[in-house]
Protein backbone atom coordinates (compact mmCIF):
# COMPACT_ATOMS: atom_id res chain seq x y z
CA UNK A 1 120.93 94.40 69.29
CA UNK A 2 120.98 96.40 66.29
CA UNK A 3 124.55 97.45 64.28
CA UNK A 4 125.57 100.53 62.72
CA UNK A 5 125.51 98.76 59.10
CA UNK A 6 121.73 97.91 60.01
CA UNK A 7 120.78 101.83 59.30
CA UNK A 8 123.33 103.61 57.84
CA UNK A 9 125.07 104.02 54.15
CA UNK A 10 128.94 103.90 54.45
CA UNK A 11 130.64 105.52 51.31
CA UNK A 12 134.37 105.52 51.86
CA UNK A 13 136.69 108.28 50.63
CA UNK A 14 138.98 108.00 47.32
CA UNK A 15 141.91 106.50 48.00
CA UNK A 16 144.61 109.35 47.47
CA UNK A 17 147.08 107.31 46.07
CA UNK A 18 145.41 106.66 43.32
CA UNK A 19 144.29 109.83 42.23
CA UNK A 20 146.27 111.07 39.69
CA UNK A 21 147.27 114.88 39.50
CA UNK A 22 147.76 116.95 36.61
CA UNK A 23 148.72 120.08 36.10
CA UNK A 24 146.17 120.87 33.23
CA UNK A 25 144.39 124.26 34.15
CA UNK A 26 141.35 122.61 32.94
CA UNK A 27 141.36 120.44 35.89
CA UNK A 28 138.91 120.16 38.74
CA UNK A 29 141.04 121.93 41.90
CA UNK A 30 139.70 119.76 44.61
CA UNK A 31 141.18 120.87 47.96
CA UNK A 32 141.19 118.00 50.94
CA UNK A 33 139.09 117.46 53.83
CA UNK A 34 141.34 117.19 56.95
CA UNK A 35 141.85 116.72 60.82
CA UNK A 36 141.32 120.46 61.25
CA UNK A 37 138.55 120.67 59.26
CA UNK A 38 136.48 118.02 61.33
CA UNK A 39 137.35 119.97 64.34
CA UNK A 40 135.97 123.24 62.81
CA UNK A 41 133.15 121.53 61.68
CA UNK A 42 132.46 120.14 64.91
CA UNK A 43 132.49 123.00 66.64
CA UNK A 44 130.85 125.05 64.08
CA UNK A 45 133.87 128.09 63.79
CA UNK A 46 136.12 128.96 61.13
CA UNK A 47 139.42 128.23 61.82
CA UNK A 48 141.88 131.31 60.96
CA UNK A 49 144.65 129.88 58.93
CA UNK A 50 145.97 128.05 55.94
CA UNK A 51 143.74 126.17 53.43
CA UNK A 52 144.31 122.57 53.09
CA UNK A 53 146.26 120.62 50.59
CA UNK A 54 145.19 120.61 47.04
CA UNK A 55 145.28 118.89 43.97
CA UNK A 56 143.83 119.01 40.38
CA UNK A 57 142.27 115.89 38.33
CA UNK A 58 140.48 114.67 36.04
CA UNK A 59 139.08 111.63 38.23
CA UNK A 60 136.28 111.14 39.73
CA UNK A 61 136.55 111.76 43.48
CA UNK A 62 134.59 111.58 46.40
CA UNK A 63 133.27 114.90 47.84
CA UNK A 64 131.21 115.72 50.63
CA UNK A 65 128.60 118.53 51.17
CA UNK A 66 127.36 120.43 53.64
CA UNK A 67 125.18 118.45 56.34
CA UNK A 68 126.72 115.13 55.68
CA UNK A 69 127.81 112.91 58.61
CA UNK A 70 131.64 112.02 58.43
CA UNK A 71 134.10 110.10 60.38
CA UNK A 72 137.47 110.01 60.73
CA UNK A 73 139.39 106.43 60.59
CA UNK A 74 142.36 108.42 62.18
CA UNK A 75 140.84 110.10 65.20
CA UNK A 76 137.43 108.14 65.91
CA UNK A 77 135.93 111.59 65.86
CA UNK A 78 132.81 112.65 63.62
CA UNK A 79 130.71 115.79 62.86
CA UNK A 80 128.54 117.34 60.45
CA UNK A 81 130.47 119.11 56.95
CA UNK A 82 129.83 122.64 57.08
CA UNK A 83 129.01 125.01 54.07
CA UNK A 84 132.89 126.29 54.60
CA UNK A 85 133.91 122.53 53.44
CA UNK A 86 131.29 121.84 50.70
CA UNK A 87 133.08 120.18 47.94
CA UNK A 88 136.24 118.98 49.84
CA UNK A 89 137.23 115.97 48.80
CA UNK A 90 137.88 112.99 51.01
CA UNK A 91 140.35 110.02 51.58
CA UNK A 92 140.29 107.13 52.60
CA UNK A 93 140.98 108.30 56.11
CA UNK A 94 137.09 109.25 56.20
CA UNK A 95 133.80 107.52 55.98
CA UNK A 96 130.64 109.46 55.12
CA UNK A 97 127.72 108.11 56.88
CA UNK A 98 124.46 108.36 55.06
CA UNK A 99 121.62 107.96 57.71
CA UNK A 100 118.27 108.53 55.74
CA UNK A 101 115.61 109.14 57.85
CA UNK A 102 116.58 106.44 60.70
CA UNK A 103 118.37 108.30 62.57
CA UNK A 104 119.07 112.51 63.38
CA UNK A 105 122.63 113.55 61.97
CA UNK A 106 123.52 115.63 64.98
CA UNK A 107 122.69 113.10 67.17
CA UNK A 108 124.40 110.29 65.12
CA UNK A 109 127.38 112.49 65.79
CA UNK A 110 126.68 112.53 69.31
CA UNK A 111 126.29 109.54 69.52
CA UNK A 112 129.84 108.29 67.97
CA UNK A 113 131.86 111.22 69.51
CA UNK A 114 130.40 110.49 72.84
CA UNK A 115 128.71 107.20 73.70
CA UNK A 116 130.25 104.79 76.52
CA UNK A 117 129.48 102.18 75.04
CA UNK A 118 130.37 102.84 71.99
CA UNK A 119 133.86 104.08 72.83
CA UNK A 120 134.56 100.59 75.20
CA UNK A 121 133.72 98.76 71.60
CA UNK A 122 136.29 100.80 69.59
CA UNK A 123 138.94 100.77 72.42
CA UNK A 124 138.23 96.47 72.37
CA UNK A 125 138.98 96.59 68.54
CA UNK A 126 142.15 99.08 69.02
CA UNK A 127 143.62 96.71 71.48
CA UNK A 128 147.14 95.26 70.89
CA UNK A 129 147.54 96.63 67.43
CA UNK A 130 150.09 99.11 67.11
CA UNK A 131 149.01 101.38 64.85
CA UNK A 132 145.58 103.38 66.38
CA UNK A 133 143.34 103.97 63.44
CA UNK A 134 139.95 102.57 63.08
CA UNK A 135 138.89 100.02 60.44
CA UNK A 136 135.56 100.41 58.36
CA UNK A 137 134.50 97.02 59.83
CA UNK A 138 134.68 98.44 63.41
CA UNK A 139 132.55 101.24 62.53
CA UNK A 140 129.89 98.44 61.05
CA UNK A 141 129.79 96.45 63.48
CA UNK A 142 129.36 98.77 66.21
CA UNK A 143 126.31 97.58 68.27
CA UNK A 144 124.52 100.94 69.02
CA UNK A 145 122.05 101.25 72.29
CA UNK A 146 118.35 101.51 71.65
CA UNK A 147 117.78 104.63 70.42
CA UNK A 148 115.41 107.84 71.45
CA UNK A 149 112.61 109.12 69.03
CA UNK A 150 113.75 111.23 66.37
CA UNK A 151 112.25 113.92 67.80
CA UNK A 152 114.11 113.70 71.26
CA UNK A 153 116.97 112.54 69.21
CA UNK A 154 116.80 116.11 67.67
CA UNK A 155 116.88 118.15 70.86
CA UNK A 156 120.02 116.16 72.20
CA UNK A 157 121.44 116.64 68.78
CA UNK A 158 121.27 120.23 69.10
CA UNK A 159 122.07 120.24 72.77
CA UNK A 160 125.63 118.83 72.12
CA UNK A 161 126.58 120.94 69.06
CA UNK A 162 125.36 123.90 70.80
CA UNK A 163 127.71 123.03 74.32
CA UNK A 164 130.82 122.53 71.37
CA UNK A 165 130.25 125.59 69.61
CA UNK A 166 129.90 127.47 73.28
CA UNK A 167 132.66 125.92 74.70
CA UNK A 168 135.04 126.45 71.61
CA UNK A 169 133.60 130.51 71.95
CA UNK A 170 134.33 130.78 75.99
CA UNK A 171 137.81 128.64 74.97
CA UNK A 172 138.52 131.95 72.07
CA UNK A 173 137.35 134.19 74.36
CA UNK A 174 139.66 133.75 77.27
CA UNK A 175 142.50 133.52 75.25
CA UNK A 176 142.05 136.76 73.42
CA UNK A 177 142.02 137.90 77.28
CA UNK A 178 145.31 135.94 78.02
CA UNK A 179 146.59 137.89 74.62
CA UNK A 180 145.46 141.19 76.04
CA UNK A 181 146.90 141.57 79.86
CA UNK A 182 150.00 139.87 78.71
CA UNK A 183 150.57 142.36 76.05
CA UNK A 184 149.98 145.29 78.87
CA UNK A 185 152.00 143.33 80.70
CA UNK A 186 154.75 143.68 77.86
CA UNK A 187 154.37 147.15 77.69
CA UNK A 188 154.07 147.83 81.92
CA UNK A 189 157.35 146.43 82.08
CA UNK A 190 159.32 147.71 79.18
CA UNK A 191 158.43 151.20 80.64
């Protein structure tokens, strides 16, 4: 059975308590990659709201770009950077995955996001600690399932970021509705 580490590049974010910030306008402004940001990523939206936290410095930091693979230690989630998050910088909270040619990004994603198997192995290493966040080791060792062509692993790579994005759309969608009748509602009754 073949592991994760056995085709894949792990390059783990800068730790952020080492980075030291200065207020020197010269500075590099990073800004950093977050939670929300996966999610928007994953689904392939903007999010309407507040940049992320920031900070200025003169060391060198890891950054991803668009169309890398990144996971999250906190959540167990992964997707794809988009071009809205090119240049974020990342902690050590995330992992970017570096896949080459052995494997389709999308459906690496799928694959960690979604996999049975995969999923009973993390839940296994989570048990009896307190704390749940995922170790770099875990996501090594995972023992992956044999895996399509890379051409079939490109259709099912689409498939699933297509059914996020259109879920995430019908999700918007009836809620701007929800927003709408209750807002005639508002006004019905204050008639």
């Amino acid at each position: 059975m073949r592991r994760l580490e056995d085709m894949i590049e792990f390059v783990s974010g800068s730790p952020q308590f080492r980075i030291r910030e200065v207020s020197d306008e010269e500075a590099p402004l990073y800004t950093y990659y977050g939670q929300p940001d996966l999610e928007t990523d994953l689904v392939g939206m903007e999010s309407n709201g507040n940049e992320g936290k920031q900070v200025r410095t003169f060391d060198k930091v890891n950054t991803l770009c668009q169309g890398d693979v990144v996971f999250s230690l906190i959540s167990g989630k992964s997707t794809i950077v988009g071009v809205k998050h090119q240049g974020y910088l990342y902690t050590q909270n995330y992992v970017k995955l570096v896949a080459g040619n052995k494997a389709d990004s999308k459906y690496l994603v799928f694959l960690l996001n979604e996999d049975q198997f995969i999923k009973k192995q993390f839940l296994m290493g989570l048990q009896g600690s307190q704390v749940l966040k995922y170790t770099l080791k875990q996501l090594k060792e995972l023992e992956l399932p044999d895996l399509p062509t890379i051409e079939r692993q490109q259709v099912i790579g689409a498939l699933y970021f297509n059914q996020l994005r259109l879920e995430a759309l019908r999700n918007r969608a009836a809620n701007l509705e929800t927003s709408i009748l209750l807002e005639k509602l508002r006004r019905a009754s204050a008639k």
